[in-house]
Protein backbone atom coordinates (compact mmCIF):
# COMPACT_ATOMS: atom_id res chain seq x y z
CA UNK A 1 -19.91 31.79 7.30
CA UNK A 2 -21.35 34.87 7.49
CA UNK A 3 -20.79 36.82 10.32
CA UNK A 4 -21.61 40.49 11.74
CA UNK A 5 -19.89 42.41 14.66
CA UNK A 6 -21.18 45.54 15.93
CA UNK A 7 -19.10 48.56 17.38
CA UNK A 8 -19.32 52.31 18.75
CA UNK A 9 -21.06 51.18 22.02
CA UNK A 10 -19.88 52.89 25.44
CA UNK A 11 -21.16 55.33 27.97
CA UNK A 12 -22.92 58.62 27.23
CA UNK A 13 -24.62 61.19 29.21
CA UNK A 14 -28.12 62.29 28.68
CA UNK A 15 -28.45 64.69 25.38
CA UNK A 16 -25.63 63.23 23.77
CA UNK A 17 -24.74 61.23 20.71
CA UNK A 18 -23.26 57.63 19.60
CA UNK A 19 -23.15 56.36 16.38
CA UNK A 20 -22.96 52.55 16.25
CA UNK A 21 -21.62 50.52 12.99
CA UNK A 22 -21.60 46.74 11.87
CA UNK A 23 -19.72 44.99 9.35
CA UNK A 24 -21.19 41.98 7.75
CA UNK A 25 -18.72 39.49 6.43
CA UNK A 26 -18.49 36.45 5.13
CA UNK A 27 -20.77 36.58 2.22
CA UNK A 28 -20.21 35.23 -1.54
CA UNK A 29 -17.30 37.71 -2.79
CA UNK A 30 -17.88 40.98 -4.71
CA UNK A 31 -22.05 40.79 -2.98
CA UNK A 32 -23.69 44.06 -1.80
CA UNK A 33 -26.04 42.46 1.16
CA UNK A 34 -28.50 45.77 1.97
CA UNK A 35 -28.98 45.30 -1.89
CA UNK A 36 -31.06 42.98 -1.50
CA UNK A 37 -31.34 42.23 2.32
CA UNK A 38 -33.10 44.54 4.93
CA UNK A 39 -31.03 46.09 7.55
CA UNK A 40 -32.29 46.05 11.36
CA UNK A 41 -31.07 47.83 14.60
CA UNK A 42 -32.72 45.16 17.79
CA UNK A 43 -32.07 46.24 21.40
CA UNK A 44 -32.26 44.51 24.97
CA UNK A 45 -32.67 46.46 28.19
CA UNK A 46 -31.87 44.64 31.26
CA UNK A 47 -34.49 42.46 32.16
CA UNK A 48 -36.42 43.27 29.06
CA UNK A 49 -37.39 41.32 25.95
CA UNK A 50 -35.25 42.19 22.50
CA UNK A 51 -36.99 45.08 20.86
CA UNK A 52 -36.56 46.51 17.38
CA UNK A 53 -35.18 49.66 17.01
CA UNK A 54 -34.58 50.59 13.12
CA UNK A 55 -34.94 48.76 9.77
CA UNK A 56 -33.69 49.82 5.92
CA UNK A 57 -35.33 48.09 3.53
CA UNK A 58 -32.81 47.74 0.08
CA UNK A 59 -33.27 50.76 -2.11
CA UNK A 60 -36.74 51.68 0.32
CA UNK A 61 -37.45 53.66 2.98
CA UNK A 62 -36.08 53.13 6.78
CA UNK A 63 -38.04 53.24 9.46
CA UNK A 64 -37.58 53.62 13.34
CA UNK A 65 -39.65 52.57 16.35
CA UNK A 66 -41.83 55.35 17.80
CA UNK A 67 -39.39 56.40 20.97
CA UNK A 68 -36.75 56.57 19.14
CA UNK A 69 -38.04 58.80 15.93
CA UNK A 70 -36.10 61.85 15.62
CA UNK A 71 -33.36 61.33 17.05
CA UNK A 72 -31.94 57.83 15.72
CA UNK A 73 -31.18 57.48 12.22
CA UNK A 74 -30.09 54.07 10.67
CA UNK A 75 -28.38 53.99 7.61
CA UNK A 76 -26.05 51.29 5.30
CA UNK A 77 -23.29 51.30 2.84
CA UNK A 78 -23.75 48.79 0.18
CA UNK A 79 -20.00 49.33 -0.95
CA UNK A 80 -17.95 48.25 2.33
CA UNK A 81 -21.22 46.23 3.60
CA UNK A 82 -21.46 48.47 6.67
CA UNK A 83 -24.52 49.48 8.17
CA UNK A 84 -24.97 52.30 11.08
CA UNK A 85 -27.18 53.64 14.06
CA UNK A 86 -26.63 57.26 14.54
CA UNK A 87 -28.05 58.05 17.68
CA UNK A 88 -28.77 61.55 19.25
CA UNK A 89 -29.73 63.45 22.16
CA UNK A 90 -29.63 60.09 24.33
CA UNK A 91 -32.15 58.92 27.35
CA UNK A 92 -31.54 56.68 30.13
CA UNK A 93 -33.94 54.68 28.91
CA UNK A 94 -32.25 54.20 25.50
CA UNK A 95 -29.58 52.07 28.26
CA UNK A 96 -29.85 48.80 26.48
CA UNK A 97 -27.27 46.01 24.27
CA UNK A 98 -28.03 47.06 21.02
CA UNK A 99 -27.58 43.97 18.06
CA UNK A 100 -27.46 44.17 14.38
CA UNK A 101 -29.27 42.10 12.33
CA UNK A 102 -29.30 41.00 8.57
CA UNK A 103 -31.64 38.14 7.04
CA UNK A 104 -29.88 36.63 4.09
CA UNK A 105 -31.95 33.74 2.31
CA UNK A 106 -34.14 33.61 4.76
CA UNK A 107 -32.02 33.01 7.71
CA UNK A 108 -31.06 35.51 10.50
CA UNK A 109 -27.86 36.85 11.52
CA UNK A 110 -27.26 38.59 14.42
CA UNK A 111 -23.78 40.24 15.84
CA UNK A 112 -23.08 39.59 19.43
CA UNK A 113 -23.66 42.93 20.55
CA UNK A 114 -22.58 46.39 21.88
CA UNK A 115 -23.17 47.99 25.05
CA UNK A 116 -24.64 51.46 25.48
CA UNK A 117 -24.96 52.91 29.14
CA UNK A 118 -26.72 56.75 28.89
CA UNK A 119 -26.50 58.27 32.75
CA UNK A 120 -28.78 61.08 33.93
């Protein structure tokens, strides 16, 4: 069963930096999922809908949303099936449960997710 479990999460203050992993597990043995799988960052504010954050396409380019550009950077390691959120210079607003996310043959995985609190 595949399964993914973010960590890193915690409290900040504004202008600072997290970095947030995942490990995927579970798959068929010796299989590199961001191969052939794309990679996606999703968070949820507090009484706001899941939003996507980041996505890294296999062997393409990534892309982040618009608020977070320039200062997030998502990246993956096909070798140890790891993928990561480096995030800098931190808002209050960023405050939010941040999820990974994989979609392997078609179907969704998501890790349960990992807080991160930025105060002012």
């Amino acid at each position: 069963q595949v399964q993914l479990v973010e960590s890193g999460g915690g409290s900040v203050q504004a202008g600072g930096s997290q970095s947030l992993s995942c490990g995927v597990s579970g798959t068929a043995s010796n299989s590199h999922v961001f191969t052939v799988n794309t990679a996606k960052w999703y968070r949820q504010a507090p009484g706001k809908a899941r939003e996507w954050v980041a996505l890294m396409t296999p062997h393409g380019p990534s892309n982040v949303r618009e608020s977070v550009r320039g200062r997030f950077t998502i990246s993956a390691d096909d070798t140890s099936n790891m993928m990561y959120l480096q995030m800098n210079n931190l808002k209050p607003e960023d405050t939010a449960v941040y999820f990974c996310n994989v979609e392997i043959q078609m179907k969704p995985y998501w890790g349960p997710g990992t807080q991160v609190t930025v105060s002012s």
